[in-house]
N, C-alpha and C. Protein backbone atom coordinates (compact mmCIF):
# COMPACT_ATOMS: atom_id res chain seq x y z
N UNK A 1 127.72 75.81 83.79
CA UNK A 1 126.49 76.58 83.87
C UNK A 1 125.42 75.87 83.03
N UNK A 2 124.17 75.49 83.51
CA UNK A 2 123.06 74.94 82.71
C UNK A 2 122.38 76.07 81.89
N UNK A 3 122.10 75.38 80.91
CA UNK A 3 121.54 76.57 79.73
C UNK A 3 120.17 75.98 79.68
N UNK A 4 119.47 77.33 79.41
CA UNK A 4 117.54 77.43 79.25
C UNK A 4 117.57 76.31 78.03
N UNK A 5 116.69 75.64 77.82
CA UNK A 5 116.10 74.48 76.25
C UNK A 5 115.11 75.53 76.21
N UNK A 6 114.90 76.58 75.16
CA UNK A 6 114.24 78.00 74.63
C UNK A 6 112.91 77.19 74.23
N UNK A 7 113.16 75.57 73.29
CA UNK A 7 112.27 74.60 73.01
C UNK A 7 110.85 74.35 73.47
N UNK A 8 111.41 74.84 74.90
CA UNK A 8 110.43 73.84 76.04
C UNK A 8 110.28 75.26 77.28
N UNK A 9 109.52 75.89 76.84
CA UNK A 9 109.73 76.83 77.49
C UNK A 9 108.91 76.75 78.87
N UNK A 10 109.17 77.39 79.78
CA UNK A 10 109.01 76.96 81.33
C UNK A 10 107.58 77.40 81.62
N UNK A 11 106.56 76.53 81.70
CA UNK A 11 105.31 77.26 82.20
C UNK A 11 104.64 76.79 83.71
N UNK A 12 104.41 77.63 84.39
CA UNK A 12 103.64 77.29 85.68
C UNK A 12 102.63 76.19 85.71
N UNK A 13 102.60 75.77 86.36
CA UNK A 13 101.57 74.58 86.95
C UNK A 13 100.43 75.43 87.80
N UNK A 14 99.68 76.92 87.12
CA UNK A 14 98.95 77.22 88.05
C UNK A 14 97.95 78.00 86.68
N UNK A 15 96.35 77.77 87.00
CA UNK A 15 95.82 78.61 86.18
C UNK A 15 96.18 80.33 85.96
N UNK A 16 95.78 80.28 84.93
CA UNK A 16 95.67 81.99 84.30
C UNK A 16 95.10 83.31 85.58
N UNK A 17 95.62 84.21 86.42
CA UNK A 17 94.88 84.87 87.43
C UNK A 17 95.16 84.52 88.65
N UNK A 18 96.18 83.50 89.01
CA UNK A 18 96.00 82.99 90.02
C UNK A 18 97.77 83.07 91.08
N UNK A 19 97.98 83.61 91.96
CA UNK A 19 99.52 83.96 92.53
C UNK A 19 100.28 82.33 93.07
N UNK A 20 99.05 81.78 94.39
CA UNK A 20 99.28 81.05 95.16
C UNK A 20 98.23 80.17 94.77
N UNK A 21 97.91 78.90 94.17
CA UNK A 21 96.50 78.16 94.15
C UNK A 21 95.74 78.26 95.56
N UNK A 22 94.59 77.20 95.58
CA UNK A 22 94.18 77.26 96.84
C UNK A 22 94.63 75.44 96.93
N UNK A 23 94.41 74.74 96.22
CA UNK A 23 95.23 73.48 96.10
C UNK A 23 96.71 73.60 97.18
N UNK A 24 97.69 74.40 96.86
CA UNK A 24 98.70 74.75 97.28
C UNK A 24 98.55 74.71 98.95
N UNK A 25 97.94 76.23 98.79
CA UNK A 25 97.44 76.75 100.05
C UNK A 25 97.19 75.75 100.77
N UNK A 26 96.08 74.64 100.55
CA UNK A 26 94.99 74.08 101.60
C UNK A 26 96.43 73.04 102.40
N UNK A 27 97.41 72.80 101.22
CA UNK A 27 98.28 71.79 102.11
C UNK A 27 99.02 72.07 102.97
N UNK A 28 99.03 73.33 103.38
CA UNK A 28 99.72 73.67 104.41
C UNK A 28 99.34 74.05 105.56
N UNK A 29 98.17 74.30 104.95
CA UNK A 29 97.38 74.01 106.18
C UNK A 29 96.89 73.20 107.37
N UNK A 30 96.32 73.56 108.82
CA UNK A 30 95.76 72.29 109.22
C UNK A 30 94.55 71.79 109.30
N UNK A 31 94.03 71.23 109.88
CA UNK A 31 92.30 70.95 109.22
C UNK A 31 91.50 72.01 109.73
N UNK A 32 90.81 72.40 108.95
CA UNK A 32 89.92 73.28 108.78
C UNK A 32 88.59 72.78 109.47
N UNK A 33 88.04 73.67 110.50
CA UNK A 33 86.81 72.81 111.41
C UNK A 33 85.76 73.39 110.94
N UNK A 34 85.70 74.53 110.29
CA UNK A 34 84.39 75.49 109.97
C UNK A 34 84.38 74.59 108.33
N UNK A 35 83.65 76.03 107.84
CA UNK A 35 83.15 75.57 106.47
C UNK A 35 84.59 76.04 105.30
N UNK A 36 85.03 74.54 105.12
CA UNK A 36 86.21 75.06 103.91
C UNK A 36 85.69 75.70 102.70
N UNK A 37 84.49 75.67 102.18
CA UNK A 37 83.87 76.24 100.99
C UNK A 37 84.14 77.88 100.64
N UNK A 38 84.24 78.02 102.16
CA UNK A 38 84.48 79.48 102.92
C UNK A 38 85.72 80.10 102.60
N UNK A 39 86.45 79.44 103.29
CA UNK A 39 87.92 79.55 103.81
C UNK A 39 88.25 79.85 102.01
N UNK A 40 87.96 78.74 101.17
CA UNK A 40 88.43 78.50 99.94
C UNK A 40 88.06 79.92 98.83
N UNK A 41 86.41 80.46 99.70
CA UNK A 41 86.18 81.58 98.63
C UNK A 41 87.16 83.17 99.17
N UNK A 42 86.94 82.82 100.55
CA UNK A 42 88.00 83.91 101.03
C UNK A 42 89.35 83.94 100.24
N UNK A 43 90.37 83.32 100.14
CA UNK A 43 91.39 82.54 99.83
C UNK A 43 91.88 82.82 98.25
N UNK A 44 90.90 82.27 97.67
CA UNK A 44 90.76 82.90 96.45
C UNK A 44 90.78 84.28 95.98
N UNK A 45 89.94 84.73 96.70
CA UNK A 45 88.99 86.35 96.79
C UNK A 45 90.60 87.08 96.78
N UNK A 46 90.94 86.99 97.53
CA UNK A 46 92.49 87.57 98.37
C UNK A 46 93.69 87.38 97.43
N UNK A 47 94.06 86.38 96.89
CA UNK A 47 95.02 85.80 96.30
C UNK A 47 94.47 86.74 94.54
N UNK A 48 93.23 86.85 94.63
CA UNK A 48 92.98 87.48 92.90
C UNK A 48 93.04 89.03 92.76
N UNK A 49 92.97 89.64 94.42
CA UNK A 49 93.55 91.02 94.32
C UNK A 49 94.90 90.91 94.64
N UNK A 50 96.09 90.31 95.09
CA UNK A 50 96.81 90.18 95.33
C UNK A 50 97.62 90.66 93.50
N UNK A 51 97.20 89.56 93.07
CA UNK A 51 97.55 89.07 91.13
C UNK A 51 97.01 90.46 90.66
N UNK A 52 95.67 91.01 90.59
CA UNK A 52 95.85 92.57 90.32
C UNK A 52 96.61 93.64 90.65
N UNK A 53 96.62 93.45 91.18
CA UNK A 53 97.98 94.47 92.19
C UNK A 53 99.00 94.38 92.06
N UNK A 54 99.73 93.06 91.45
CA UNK A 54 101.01 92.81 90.76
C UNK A 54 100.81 93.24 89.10
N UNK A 55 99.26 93.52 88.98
CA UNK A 55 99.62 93.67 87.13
C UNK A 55 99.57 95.29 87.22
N UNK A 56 98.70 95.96 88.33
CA UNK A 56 98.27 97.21 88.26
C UNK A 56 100.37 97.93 88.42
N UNK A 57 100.12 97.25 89.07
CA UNK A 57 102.22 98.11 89.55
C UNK A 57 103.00 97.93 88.43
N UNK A 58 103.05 96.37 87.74
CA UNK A 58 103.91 96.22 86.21
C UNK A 58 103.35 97.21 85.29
N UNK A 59 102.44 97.41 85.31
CA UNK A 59 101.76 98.39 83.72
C UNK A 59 101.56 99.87 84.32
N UNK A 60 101.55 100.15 85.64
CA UNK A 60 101.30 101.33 85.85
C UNK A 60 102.69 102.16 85.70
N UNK A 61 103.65 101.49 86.55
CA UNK A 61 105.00 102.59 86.40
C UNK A 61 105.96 102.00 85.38
């Protein structure tokens, strides 16, 4: 069985607020023909109520 290094403790590769990046996101995507500036504020917009909604449910019940 591999044991945790408590040392080095495990942190995300994603800013503070954020579920899914849009970095992430965009690569799975396929090319985008409209305006990505768009796509990216939508995207965001969505993904930061998403992250509220996971803190509102942990602290609420």
């Amino acid at each position: 069985m591999k044991t945790l290094d408590t040392n080095h403790p495990i942190a995300p590769d994603r800013k503070p607020g954020v579920c899914i990046s849009w970095e992430d996101k965009r690569r799975e995507l396929a090319e985008i023909k409209g305006d990505e500036a768009l796509v990216r504020k939508v995207w965001e917009d969505a993904d930061a109520l998403g992250y509220v909604y996971i803190w509102h449910c942990l602290v609420s019940f």
